[in-house]
C-alpha atoms as a PDB file:
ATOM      1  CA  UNK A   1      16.130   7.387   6.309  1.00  0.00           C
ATOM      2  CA  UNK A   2      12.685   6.935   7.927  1.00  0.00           C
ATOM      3  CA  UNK A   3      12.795  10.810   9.758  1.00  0.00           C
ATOM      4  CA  UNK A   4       9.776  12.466   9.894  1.00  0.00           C
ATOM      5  CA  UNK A   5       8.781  16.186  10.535  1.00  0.00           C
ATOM      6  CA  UNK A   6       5.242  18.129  10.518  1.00  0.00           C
ATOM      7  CA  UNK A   7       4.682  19.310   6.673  1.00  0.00           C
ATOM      8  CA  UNK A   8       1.623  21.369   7.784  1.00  0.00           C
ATOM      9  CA  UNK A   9      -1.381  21.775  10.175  1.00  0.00           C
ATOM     10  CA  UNK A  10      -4.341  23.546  10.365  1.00  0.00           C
ATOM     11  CA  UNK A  11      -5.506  25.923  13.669  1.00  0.00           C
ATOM     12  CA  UNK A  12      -9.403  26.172  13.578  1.00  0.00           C
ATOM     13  CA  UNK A  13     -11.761  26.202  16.111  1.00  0.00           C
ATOM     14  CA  UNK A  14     -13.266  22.920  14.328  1.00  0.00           C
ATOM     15  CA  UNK A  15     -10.919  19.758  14.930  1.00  0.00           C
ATOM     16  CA  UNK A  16     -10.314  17.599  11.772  1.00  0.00           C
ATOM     17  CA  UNK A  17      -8.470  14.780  10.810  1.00  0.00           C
ATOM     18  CA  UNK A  18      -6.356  14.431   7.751  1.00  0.00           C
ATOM     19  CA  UNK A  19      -7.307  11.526   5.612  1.00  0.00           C
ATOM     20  CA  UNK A  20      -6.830  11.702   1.874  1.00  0.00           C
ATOM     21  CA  UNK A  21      -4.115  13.533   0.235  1.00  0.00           C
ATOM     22  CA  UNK A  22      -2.760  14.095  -3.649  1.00  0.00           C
ATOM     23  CA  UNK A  23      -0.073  16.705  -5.260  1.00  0.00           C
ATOM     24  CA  UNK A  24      -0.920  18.935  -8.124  1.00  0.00           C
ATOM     25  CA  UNK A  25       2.775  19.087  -8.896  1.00  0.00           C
ATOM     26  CA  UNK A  26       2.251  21.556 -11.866  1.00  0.00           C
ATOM     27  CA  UNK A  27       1.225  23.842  -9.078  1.00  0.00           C
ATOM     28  CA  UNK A  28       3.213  22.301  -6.590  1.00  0.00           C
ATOM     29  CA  UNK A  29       0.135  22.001  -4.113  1.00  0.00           C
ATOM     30  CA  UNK A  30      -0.483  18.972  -1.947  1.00  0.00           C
ATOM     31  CA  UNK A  31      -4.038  18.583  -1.242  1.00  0.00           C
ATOM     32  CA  UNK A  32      -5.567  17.269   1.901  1.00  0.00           C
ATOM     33  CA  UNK A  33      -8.904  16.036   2.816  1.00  0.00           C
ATOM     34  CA  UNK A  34     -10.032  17.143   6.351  1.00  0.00           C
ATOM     35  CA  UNK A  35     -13.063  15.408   8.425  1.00  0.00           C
ATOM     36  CA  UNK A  36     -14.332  15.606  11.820  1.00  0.00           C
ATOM     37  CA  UNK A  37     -13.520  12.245  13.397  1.00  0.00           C
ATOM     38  CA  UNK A  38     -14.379  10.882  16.496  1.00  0.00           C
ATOM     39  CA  UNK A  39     -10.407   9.813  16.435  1.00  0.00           C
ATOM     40  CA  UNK A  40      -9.499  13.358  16.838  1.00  0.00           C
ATOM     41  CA  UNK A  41      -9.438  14.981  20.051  1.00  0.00           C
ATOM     42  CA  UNK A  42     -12.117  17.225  20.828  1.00  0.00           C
ATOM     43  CA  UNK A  43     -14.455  15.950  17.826  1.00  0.00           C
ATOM     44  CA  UNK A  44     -18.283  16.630  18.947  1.00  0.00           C
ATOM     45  CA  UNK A  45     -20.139  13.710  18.151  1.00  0.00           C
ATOM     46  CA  UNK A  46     -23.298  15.647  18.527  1.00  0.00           C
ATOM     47  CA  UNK A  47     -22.209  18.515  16.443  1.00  0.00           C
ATOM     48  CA  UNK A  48     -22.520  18.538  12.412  1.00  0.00           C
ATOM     49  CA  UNK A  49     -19.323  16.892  10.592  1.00  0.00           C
ATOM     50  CA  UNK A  50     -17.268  19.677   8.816  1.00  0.00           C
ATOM     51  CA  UNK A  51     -15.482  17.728   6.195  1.00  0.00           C
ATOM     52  CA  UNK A  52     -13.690  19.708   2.874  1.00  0.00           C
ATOM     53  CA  UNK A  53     -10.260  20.251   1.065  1.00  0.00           C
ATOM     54  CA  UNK A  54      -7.211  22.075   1.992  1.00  0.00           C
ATOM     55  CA  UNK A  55      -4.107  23.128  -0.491  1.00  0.00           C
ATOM     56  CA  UNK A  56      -0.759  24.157   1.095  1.00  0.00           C
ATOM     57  CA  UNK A  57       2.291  25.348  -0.553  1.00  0.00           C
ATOM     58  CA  UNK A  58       4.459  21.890  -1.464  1.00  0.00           C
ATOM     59  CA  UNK A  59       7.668  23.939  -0.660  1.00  0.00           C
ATOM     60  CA  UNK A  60       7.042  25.625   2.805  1.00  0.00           C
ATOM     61  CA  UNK A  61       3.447  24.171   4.045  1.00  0.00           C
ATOM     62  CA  UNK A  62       1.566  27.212   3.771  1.00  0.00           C
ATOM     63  CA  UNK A  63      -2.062  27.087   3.584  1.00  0.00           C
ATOM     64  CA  UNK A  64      -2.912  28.378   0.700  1.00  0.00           C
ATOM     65  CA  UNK A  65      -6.737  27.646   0.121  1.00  0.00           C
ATOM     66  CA  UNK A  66      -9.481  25.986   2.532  1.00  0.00           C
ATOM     67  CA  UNK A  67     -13.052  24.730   1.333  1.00  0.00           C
ATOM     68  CA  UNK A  68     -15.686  23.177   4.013  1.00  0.00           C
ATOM     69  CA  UNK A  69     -19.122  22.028   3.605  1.00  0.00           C
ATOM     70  CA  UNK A  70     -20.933  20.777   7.089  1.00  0.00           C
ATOM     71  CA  UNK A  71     -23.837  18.994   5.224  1.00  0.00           C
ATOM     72  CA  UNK A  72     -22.223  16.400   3.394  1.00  0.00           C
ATOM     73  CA  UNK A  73     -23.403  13.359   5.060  1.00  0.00           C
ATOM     74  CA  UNK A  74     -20.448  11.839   6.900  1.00  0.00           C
ATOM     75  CA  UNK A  75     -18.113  13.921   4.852  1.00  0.00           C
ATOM     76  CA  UNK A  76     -15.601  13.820   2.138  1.00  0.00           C
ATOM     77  CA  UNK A  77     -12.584  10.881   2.770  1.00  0.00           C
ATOM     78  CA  UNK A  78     -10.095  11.276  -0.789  1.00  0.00           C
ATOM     79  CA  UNK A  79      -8.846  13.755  -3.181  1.00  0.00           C
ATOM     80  CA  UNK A  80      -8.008  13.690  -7.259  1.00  0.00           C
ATOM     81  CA  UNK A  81      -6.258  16.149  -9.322  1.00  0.00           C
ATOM     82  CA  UNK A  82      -7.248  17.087 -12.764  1.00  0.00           C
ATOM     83  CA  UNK A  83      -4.774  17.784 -15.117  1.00  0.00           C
ATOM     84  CA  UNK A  84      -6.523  21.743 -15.533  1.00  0.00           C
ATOM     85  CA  UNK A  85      -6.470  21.253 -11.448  1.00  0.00           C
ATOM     86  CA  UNK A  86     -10.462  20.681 -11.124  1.00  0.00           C
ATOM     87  CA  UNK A  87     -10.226  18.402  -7.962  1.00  0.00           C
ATOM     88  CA  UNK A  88     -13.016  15.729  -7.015  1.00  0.00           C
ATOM     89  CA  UNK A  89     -13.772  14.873  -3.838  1.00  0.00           C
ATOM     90  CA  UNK A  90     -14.898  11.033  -2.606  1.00  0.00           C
ATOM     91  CA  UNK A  91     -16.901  10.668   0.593  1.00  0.00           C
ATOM     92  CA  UNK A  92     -20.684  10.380   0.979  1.00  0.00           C
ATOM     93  CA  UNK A  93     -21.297  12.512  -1.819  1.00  0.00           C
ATOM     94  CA  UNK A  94     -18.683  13.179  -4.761  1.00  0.00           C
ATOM     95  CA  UNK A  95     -17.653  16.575  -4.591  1.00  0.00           C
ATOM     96  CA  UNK A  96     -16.027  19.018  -7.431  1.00  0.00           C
ATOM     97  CA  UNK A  97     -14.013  21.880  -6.916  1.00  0.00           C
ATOM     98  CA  UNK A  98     -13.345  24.065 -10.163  1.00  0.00           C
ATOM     99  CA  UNK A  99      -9.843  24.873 -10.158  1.00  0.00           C
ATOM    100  CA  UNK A 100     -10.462  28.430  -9.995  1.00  0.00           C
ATOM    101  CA  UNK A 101     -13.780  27.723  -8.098  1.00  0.00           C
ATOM    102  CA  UNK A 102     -14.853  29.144  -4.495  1.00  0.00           C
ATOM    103  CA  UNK A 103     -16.588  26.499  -2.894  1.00  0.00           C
ATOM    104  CA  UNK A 104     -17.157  22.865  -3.478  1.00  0.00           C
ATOM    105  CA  UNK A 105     -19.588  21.471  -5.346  1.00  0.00           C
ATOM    106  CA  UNK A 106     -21.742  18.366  -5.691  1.00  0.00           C
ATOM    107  CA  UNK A 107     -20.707  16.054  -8.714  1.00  0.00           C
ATOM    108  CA  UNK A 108     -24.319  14.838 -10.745  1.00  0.00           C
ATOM    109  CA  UNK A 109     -24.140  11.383 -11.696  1.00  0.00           C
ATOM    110  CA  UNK A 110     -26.470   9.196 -13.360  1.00  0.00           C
ATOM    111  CA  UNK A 111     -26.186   6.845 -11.233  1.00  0.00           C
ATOM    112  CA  UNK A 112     -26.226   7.024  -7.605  1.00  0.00           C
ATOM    113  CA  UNK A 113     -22.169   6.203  -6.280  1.00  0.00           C
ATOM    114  CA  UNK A 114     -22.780   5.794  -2.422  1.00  0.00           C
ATOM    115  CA  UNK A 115     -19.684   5.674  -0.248  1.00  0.00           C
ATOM    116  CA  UNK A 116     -17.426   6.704  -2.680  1.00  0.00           C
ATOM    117  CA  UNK A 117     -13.684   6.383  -1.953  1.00  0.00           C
ATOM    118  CA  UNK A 118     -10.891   5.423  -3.965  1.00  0.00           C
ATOM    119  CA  UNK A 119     -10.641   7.856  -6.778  1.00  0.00           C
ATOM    120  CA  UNK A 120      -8.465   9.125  -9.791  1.00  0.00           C
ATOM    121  CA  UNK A 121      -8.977  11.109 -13.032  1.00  0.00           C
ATOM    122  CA  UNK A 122      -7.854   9.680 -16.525  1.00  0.00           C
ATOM    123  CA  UNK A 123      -4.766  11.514 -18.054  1.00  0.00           C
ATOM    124  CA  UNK A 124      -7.220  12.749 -20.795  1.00  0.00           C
ATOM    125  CA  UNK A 125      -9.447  14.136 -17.671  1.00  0.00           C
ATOM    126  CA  UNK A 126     -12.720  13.315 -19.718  1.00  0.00           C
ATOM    127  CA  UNK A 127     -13.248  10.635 -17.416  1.00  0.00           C
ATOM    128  CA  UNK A 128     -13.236   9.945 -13.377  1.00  0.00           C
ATOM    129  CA  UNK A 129     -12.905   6.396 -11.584  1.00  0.00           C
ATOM    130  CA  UNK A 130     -14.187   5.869  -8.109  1.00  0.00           C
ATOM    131  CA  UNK A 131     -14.818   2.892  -5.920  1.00  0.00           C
ATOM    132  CA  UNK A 132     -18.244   2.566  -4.134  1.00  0.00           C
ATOM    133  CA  UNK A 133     -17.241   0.571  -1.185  1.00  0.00           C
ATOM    134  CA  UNK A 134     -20.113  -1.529  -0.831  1.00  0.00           C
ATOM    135  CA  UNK A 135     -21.230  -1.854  -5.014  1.00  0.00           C
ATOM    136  CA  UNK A 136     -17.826  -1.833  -7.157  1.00  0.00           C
ATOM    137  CA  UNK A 137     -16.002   0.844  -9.803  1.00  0.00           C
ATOM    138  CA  UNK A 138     -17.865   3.517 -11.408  1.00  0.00           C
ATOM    139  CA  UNK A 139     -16.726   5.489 -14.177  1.00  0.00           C
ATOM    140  CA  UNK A 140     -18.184   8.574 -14.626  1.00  0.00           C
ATOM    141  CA  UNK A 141     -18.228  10.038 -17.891  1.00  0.00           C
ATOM    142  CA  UNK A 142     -17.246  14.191 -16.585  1.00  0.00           C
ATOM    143  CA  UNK A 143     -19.205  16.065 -19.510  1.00  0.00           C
ATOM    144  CA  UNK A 144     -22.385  14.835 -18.699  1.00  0.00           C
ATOM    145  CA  UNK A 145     -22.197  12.849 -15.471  1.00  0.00           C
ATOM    146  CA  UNK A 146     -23.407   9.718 -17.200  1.00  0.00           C
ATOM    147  CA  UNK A 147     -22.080   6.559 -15.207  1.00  0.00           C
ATOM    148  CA  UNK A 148     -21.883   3.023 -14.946  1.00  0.00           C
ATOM    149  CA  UNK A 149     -20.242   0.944 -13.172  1.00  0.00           C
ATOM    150  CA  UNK A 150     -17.064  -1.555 -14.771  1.00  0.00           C
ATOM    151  CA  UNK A 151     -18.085  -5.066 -15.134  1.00  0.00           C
ATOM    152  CA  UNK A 152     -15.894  -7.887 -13.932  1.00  0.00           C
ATOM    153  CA  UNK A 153     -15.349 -12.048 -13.995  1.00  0.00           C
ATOM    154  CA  UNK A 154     -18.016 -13.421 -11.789  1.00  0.00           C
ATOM    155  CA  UNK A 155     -15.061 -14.539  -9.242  1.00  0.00           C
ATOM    156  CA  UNK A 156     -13.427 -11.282  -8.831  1.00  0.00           C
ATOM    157  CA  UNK A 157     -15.222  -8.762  -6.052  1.00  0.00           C
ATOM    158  CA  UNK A 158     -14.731  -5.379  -6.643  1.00  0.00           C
ATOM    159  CA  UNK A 159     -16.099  -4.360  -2.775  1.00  0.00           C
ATOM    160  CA  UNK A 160     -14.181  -2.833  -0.341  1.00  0.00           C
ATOM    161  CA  UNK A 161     -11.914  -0.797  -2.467  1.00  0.00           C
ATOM    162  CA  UNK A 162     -10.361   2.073  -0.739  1.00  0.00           C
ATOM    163  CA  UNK A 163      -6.996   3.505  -2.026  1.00  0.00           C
ATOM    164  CA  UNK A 164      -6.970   3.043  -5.814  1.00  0.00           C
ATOM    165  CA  UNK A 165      -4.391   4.683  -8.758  1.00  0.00           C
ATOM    166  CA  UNK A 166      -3.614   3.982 -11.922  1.00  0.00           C
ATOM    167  CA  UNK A 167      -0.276   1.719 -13.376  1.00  0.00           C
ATOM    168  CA  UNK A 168       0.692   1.451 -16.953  1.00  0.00           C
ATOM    169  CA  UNK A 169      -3.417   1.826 -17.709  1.00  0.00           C
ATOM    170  CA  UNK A 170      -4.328  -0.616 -15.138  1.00  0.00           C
ATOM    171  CA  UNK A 171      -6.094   0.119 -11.611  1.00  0.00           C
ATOM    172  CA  UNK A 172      -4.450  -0.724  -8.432  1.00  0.00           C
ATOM    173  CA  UNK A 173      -6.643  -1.226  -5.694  1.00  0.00           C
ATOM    174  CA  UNK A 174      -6.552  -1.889  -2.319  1.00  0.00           C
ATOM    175  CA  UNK A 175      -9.222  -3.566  -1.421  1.00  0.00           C
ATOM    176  CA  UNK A 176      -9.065  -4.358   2.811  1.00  0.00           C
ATOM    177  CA  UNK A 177     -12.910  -4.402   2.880  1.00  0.00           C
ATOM    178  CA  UNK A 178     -12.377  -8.062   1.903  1.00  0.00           C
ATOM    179  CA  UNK A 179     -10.870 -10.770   3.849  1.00  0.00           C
ATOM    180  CA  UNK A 180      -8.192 -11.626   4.112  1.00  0.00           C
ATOM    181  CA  UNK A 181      -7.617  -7.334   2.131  1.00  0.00           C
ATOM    182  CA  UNK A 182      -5.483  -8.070  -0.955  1.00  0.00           C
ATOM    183  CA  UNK A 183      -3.645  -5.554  -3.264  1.00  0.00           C
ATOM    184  CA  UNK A 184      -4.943  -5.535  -6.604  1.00  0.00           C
ATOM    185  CA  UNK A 185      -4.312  -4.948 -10.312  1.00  0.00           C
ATOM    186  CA  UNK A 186      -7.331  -4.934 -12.562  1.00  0.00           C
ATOM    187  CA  UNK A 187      -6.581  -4.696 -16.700  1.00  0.00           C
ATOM    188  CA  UNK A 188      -9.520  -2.723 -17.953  1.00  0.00           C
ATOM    189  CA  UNK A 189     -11.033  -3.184 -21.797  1.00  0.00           C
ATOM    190  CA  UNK A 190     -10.604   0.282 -24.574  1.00  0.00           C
ATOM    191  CA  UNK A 191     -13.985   1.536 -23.788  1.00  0.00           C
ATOM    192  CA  UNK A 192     -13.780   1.296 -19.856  1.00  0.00           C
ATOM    193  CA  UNK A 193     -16.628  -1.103 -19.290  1.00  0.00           C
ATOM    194  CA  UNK A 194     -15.157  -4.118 -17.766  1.00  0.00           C
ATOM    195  CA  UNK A 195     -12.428  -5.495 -16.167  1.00  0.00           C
ATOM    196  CA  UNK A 196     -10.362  -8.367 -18.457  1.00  0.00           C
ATOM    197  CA  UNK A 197      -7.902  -9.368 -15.981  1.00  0.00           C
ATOM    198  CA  UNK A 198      -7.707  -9.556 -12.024  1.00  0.00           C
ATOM    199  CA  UNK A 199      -4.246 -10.197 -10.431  1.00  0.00           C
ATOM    200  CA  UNK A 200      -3.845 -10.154  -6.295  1.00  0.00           C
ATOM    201  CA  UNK A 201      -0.050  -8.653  -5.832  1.00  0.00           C
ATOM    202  CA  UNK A 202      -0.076  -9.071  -2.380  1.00  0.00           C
ATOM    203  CA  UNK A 203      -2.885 -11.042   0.232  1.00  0.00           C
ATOM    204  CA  UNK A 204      -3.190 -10.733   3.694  1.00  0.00           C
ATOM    205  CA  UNK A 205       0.067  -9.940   4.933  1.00  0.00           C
ATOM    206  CA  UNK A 206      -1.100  -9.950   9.136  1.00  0.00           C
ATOM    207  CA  UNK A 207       1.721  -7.161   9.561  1.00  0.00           C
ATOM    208  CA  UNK A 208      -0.229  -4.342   8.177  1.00  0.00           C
ATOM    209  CA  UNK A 209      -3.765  -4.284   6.984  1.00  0.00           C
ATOM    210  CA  UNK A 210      -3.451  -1.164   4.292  1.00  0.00           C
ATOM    211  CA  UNK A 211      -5.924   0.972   3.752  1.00  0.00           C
ATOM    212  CA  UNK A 212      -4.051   3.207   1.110  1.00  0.00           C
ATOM    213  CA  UNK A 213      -0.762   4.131  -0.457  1.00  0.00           C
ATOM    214  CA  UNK A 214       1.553   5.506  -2.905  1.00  0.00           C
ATOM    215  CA  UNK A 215       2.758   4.468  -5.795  1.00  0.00           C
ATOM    216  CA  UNK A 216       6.732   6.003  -6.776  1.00  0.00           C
ATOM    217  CA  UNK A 217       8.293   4.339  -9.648  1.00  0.00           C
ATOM    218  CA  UNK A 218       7.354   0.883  -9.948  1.00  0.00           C
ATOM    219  CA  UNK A 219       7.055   0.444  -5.856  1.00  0.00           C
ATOM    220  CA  UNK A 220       3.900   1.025  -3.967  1.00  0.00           C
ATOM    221  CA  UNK A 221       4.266   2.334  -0.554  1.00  0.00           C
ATOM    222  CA  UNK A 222       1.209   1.001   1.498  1.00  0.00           C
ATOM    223  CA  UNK A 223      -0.228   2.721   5.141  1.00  0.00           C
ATOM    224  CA  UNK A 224      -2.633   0.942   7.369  1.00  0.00           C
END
């Protein structure tokens, strides 16, 4: 009916913004990313960026847990859920968070994935996808961190990728780092290496430029 309410907020003496979110629904947690920003009120510019995860209760919006790191670069911007409820964190670093864990950890890769930010776990959770903004899609093998990043057509870009999910085994991305930003779907070959087929579901629509979503069903619900 388009009504809104506050779900949940967080008092600290440290001002953050809310930016990535995802719902363990096994455990019926959403999880939320919180940064300093300079688009929240009171941010100190000056000050180190505080930037970790936050689960509250999907029923009531009680905090339930609350991990922070203050030297993570420009800090962490989007969440993924495990299915054992590990959660990995995108940002300037990629961050891990055993489910039953204390603190958050730094994911080692093989390869270095700078400015990660889309990013999802495989249903068999042996393997994590994340965009690099600026390089493309790695996939990053979780036993042993090795990585590489998924090969595509030499006409499709695979830059500027910020929300991405998985459909029917294919990635959705949307990708406003390019212009005009375009939704996409990208098939992906058996082993994960490359990308067979690019398809743009929507381009450039002036009304909103997205920046992420959600898909429910067979709709995606875009915010921008």
């Amino acid at each position: 009916e388009g009504h809104y309410t506050k779900f949940a907020s967080v008092s600290d003496d440290t001002p953050l913004a809310a930016i990535g979110l995802a719902i363990d629904s096994e455990r019926r947690i959403l999880w939320a990313i919180g940064t300093g920003s300079f688009l929240v009120d009171g941010f100190d510019q000056d000050g180190p960026v505080v930037s970790g995860v936050f689960g509250f209760d999907l029923a009531s919006g009680e905090r339930l847990h609350a991990y922070t790191r203050d030297d993570v670069d420009f800090g962490y911007n989007d969440v993924a859920v495990a299915p054992n409820g590990d959660l990995y964190l995108s940002g300037s670093t990629i961050g891990f968070l055993p489910r039953d864990g204390d603190a958050i950890q730094t994911l080692e890769t093989s390869e270095p994935v700078f400015g990660s930010n889309g990013i999802l776990v495989m249903p068999d959770g042996a393997t994590l996808i994340t965009s690099s903004y600026p390089a493309g899609i790695a996939v990053i093998r979780l036993g042993d961190g090795e990585t590489t990043f998924l090969r595509a057509p030499d006409n499709v870009a695979l830059y500027g990728i910020d929300g991405m999910y998985l459909y029917e085994g294919d990635l959705i991305a949307v990708q406003h780092g390019a212009r005009p930003w375009r939704l996409m779907r990208f098939a992906l070959n058996a082993g994960l290496s490359a990308i067979t087929k690019a398809t743009v579901l929507e381009l450039g629509d002036e009304r909103l430029v997205a920046t992420t979503g959600a898909i429910v069903g067979d709709r995606i619900h875009l915010v921008g």
